[in-house]
PDB file of N, CA and C in Angstrom:
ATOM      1  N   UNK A   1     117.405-106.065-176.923  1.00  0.00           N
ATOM      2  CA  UNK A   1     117.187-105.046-175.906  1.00  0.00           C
ATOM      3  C   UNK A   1     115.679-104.830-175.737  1.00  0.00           C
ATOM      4  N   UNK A   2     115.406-104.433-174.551  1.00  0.00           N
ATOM      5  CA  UNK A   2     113.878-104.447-173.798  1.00  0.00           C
ATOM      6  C   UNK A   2     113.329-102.957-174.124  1.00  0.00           C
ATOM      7  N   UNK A   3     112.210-102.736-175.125  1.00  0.00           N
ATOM      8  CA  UNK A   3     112.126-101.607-174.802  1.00  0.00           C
ATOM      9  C   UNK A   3     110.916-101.321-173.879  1.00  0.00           C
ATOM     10  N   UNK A   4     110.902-100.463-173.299  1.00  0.00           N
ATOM     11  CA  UNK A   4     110.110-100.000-172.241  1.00  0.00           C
ATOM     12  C   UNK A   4     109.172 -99.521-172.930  1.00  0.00           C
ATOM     13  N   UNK A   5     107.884 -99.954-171.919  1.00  0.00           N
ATOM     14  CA  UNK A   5     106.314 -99.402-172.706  1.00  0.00           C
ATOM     15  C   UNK A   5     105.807 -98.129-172.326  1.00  0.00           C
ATOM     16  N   UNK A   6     106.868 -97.436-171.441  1.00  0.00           N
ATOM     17  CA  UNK A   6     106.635 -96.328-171.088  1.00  0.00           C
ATOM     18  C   UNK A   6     107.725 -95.140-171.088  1.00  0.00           C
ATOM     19  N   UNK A   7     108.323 -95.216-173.089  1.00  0.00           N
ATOM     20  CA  UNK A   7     109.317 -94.589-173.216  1.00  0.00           C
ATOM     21  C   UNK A   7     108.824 -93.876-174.005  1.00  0.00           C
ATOM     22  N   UNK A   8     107.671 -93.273-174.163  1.00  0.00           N
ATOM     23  CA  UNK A   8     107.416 -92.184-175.548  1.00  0.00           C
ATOM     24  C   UNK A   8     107.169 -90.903-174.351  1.00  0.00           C
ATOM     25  N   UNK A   9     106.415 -91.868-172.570  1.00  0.00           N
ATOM     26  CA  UNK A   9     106.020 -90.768-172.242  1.00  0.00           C
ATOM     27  C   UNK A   9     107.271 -90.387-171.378  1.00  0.00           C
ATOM     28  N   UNK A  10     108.427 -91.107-171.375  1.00  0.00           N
ATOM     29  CA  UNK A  10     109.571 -90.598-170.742  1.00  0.00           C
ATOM     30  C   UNK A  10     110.151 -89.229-171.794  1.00  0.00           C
ATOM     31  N   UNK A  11     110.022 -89.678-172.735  1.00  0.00           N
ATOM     32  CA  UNK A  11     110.697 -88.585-173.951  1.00  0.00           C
ATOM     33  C   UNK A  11     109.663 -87.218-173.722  1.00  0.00           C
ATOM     34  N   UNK A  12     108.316 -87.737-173.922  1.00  0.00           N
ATOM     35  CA  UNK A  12     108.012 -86.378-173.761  1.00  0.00           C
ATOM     36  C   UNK A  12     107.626 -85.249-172.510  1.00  0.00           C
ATOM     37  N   UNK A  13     108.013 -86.316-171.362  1.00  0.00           N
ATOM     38  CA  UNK A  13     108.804 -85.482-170.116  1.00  0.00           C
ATOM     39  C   UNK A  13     109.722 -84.728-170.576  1.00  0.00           C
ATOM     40  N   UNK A  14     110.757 -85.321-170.819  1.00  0.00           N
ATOM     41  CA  UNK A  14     112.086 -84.953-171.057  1.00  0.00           C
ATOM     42  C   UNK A  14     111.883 -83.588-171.762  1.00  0.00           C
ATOM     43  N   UNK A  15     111.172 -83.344-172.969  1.00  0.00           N
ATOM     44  CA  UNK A  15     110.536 -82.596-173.600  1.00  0.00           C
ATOM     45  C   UNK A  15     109.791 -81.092-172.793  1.00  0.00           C
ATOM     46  N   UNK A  16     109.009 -81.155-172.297  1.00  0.00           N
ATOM     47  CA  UNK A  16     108.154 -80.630-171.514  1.00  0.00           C
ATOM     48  C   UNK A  16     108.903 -80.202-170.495  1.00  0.00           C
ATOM     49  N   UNK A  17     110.296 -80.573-169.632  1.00  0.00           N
ATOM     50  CA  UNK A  17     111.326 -80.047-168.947  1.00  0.00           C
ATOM     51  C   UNK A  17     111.767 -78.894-169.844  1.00  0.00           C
ATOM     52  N   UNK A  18     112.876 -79.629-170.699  1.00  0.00           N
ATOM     53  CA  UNK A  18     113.412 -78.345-171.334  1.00  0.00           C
ATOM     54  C   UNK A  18     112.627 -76.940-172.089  1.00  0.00           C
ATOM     55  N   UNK A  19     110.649 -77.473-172.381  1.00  0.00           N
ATOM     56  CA  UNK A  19     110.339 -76.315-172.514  1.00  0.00           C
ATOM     57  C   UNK A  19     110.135 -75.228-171.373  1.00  0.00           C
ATOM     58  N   UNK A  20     109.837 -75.731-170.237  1.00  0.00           N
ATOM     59  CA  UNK A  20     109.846 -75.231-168.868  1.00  0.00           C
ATOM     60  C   UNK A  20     110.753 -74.312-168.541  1.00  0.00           C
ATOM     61  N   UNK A  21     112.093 -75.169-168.639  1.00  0.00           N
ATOM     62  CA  UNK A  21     113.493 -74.200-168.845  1.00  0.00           C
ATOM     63  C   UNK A  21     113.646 -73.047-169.343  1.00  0.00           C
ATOM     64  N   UNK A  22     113.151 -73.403-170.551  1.00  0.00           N
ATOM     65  CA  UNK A  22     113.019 -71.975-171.465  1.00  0.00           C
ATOM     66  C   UNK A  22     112.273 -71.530-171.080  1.00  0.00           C
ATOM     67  N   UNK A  23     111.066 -71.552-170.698  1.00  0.00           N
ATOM     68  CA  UNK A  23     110.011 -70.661-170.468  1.00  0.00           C
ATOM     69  C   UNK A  23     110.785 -69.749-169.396  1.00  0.00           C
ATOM     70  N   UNK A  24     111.160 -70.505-168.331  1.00  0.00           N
ATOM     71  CA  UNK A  24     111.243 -70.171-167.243  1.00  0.00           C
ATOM     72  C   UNK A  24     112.613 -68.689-167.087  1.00  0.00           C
ATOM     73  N   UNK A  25     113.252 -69.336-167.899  1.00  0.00           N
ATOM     74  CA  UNK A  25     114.497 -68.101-168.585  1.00  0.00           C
ATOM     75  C   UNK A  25     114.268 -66.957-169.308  1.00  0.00           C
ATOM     76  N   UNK A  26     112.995 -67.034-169.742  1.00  0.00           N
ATOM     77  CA  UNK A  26     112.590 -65.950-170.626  1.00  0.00           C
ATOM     78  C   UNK A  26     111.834 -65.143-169.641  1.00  0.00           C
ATOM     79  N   UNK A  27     111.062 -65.375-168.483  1.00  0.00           N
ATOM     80  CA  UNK A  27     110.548 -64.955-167.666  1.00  0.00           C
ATOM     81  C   UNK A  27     111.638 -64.451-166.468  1.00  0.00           C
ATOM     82  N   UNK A  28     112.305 -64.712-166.450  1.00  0.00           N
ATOM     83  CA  UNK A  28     113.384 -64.322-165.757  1.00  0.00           C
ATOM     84  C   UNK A  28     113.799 -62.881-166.015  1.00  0.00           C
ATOM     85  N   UNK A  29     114.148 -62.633-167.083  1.00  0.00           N
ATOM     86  CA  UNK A  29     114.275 -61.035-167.379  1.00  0.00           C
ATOM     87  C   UNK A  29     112.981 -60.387-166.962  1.00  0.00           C
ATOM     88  N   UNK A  30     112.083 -60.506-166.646  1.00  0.00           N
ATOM     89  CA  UNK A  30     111.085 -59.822-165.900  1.00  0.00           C
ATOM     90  C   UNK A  30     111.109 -59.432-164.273  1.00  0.00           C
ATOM     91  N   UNK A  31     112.267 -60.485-163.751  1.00  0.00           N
ATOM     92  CA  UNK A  31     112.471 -60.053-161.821  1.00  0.00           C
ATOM     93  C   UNK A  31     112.605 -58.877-161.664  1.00  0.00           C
ATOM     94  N   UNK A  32     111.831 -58.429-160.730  1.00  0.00           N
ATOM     95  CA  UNK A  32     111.606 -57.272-160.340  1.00  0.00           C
ATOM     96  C   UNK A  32     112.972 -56.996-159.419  1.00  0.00           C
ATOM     97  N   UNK A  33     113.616 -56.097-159.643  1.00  0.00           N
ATOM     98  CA  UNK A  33     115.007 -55.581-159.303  1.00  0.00           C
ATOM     99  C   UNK A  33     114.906 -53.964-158.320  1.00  0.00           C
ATOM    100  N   UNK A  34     115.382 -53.868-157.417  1.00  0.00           N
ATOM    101  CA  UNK A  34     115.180 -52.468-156.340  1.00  0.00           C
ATOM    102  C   UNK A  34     116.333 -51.882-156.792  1.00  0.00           C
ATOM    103  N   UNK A  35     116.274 -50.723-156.740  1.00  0.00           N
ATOM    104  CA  UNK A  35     117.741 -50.186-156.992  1.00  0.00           C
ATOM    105  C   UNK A  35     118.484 -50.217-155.468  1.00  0.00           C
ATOM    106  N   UNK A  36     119.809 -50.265-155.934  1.00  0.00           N
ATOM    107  CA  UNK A  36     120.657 -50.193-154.436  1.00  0.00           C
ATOM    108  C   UNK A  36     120.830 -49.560-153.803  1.00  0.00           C
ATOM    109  N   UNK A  37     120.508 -48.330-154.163  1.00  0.00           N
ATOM    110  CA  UNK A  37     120.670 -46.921-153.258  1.00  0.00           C
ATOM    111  C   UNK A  37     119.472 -46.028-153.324  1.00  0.00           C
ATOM    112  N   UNK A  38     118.578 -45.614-152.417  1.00  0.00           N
ATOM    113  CA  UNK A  38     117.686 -44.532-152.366  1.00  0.00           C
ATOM    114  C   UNK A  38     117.666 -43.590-153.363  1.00  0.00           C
ATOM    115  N   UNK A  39     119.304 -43.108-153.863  1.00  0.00           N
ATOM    116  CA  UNK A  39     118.998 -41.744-154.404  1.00  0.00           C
ATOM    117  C   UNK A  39     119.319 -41.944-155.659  1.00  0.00           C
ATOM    118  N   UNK A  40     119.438 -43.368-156.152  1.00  0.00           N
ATOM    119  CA  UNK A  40     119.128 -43.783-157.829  1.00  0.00           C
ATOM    120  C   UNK A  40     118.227 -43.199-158.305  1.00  0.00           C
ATOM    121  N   UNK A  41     118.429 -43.056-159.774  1.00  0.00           N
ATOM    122  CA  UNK A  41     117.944 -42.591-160.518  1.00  0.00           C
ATOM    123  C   UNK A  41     116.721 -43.351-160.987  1.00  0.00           C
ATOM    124  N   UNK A  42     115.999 -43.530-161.222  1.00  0.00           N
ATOM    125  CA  UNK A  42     114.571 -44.250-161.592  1.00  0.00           C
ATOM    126  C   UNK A  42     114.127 -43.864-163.029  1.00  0.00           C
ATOM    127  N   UNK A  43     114.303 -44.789-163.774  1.00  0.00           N
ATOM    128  CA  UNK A  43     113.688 -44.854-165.640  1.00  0.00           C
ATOM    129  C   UNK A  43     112.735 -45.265-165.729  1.00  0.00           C
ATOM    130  N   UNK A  44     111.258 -45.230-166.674  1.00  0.00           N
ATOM    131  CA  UNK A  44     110.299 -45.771-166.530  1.00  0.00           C
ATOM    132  C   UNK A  44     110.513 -47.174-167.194  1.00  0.00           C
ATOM    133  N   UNK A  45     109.609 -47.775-167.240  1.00  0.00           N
ATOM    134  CA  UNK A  45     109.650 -48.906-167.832  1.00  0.00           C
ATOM    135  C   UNK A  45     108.900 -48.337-169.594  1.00  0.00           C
ATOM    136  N   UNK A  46     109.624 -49.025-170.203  1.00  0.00           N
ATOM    137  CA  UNK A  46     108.503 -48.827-172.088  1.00  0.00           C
ATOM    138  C   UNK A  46     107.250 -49.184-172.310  1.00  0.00           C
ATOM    139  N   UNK A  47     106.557 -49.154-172.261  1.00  0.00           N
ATOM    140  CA  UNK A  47     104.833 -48.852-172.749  1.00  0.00           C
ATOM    141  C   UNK A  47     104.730 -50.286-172.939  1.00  0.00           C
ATOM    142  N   UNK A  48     105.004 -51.292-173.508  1.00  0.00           N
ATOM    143  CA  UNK A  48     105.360 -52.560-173.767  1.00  0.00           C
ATOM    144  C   UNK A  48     105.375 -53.250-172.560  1.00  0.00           C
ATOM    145  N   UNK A  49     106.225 -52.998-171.942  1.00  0.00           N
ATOM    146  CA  UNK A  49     107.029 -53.888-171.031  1.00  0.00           C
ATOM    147  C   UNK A  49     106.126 -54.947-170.156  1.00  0.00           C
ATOM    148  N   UNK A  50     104.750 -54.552-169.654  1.00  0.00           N
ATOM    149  CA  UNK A  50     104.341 -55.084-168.774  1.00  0.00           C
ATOM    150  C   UNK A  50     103.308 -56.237-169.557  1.00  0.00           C
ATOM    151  N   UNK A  51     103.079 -56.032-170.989  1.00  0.00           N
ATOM    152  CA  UNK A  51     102.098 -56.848-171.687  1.00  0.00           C
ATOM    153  C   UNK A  51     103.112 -58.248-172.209  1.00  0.00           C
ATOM    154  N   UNK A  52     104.829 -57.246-172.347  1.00  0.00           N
ATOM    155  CA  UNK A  52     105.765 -58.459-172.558  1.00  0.00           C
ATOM    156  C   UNK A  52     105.578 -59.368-171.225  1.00  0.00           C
ATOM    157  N   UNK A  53     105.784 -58.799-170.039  1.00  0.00           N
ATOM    158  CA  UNK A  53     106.254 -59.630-169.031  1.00  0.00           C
ATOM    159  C   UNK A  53     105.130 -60.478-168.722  1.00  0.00           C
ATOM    160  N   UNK A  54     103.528 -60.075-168.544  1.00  0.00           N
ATOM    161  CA  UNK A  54     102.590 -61.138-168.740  1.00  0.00           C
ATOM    162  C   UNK A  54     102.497 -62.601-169.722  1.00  0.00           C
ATOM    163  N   UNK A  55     102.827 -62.119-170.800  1.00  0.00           N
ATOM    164  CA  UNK A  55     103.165 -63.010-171.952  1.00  0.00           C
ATOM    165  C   UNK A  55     104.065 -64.001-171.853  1.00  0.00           C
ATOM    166  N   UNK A  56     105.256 -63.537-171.270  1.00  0.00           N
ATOM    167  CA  UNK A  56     106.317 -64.554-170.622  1.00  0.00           C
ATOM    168  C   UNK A  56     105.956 -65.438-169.321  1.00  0.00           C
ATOM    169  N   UNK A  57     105.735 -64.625-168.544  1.00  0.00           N
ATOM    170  CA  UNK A  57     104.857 -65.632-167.200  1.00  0.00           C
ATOM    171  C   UNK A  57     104.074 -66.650-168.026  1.00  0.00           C
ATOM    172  N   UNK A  58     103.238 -65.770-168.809  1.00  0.00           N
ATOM    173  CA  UNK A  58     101.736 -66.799-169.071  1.00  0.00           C
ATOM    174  C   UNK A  58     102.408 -67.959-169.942  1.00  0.00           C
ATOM    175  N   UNK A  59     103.165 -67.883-170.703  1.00  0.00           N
ATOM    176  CA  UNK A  59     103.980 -68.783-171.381  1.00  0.00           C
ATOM    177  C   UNK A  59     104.870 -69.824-170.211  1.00  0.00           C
ATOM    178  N   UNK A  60     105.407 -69.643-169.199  1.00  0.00           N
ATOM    179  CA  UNK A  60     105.734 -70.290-168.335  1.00  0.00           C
ATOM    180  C   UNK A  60     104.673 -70.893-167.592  1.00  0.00           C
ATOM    181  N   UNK A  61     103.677 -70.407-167.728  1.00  0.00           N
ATOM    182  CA  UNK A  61     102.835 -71.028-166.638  1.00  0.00           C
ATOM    183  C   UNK A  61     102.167 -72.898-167.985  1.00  0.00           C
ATOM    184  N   UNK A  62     102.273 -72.073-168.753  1.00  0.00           N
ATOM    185  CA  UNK A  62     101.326 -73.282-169.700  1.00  0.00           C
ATOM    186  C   UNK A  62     102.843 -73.983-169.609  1.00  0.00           C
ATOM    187  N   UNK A  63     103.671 -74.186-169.921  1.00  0.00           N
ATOM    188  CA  UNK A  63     105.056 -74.891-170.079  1.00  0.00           C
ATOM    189  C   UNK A  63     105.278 -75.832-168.653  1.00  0.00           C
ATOM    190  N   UNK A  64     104.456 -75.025-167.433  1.00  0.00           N
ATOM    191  CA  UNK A  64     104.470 -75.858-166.009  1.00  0.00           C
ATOM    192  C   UNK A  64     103.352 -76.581-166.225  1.00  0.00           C
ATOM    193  N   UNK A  65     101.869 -76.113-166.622  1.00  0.00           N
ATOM    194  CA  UNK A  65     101.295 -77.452-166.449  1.00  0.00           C
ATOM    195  C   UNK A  65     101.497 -78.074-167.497  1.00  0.00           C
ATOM    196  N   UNK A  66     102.393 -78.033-168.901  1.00  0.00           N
ATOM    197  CA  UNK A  66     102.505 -79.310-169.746  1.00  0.00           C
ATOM    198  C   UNK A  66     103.324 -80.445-168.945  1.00  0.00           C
ATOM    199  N   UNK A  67     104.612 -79.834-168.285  1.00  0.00           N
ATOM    200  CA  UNK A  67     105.415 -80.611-167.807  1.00  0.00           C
ATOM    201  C   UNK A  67     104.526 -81.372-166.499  1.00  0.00           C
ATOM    202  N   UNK A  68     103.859 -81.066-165.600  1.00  0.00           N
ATOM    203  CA  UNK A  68     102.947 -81.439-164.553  1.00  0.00           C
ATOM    204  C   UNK A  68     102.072 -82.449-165.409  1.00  0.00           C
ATOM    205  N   UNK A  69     101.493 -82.386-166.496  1.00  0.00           N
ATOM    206  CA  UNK A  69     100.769 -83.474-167.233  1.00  0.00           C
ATOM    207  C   UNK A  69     101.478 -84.646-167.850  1.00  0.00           C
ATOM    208  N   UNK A  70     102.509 -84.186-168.353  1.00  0.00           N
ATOM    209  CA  UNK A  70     103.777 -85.236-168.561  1.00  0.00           C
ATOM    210  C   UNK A  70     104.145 -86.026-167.859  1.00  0.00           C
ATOM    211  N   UNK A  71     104.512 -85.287-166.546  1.00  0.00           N
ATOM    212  CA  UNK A  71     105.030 -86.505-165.292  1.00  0.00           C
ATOM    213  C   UNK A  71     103.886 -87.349-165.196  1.00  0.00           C
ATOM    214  N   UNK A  72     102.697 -86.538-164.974  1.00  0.00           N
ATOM    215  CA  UNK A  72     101.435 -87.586-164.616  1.00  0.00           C
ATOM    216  C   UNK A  72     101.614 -89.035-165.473  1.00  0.00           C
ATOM    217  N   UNK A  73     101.357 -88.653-166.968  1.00  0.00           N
ATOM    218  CA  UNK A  73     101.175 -89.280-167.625  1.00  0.00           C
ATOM    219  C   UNK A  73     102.487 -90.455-167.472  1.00  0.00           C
ATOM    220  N   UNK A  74     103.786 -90.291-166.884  1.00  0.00           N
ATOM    221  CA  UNK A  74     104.670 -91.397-166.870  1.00  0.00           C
ATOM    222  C   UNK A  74     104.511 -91.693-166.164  1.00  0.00           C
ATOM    223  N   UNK A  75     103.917 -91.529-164.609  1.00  0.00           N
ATOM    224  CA  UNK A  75     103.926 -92.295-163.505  1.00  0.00           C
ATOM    225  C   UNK A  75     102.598 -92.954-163.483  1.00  0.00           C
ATOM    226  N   UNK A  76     102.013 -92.744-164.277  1.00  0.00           N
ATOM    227  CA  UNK A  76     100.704 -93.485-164.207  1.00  0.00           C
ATOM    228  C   UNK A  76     101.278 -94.642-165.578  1.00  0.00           C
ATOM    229  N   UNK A  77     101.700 -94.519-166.364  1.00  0.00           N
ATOM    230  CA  UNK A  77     102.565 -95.411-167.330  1.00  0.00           C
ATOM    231  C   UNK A  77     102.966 -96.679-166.156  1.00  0.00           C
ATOM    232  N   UNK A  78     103.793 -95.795-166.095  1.00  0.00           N
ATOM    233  CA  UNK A  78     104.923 -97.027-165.018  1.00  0.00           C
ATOM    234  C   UNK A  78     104.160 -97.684-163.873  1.00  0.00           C
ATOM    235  N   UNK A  79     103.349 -97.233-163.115  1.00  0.00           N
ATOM    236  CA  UNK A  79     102.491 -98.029-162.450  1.00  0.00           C
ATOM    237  C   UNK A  79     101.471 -98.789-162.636  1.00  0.00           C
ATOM    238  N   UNK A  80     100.834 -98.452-163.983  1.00  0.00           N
ATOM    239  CA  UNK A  80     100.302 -99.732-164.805  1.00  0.00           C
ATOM    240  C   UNK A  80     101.015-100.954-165.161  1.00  0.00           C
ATOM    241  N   UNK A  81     102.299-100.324-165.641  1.00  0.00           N
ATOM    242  CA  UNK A  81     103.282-101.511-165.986  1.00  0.00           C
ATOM    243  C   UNK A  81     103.572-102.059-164.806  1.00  0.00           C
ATOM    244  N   UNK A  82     103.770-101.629-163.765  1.00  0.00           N
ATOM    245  CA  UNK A  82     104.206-102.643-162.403  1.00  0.00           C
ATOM    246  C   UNK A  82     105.809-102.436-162.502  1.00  0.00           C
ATOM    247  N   UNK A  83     106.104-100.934-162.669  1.00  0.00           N
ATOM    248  CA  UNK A  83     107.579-100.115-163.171  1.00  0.00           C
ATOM    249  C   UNK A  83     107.553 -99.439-161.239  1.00  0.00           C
ATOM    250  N   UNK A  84     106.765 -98.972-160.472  1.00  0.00           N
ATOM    251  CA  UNK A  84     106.839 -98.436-159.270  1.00  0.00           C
ATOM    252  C   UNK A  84     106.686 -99.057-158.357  1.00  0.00           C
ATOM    253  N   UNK A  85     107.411 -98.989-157.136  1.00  0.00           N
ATOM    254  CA  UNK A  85     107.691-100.016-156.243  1.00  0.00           C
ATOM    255  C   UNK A  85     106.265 -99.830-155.071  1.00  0.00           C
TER     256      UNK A  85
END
């Protein structure tokens, strides 16, 4: 079997996706939500909350450009190899 010279940087795509994922899920509990009715009741948010929700973005954001450096790095793989049409 052939192995491909551009399978460490396929793996660590693959890699760099699923941290994305996560990132991206953990940042998710941060969507900003309206209440449905005008005359809801309104809770503050915890003293915390907004240094958490930076932290999570900012953690998603580094998890997007790992994965953005990853792809690079395979398509520039594969087009050295003469892998892209």
């Amino acid at each position: 079997m052939l192995r491909s010279p551009c399978l460490e940087h396929a793996d660590a795509l693959r890699q760099a996706i699923s941290a994305w994922i996560e990132a991206s899920e953990a940042s998710r509990a941060f969507m900003v939500r309206m209440p449905l009715d005008a005359s809801a009741n309104l809770e503050p948010l915890h003293p915390g909350y907004f240094s958490e929700m930076q932290e999570a973005y900012e953690r998603e954001r580094a998890a997007r450009e790992r994965y953005i450096e990853a792809n690079n790095a395979l398509y520039e793989c594969m087009e050295r190899h003469g892998m892209i049409p």
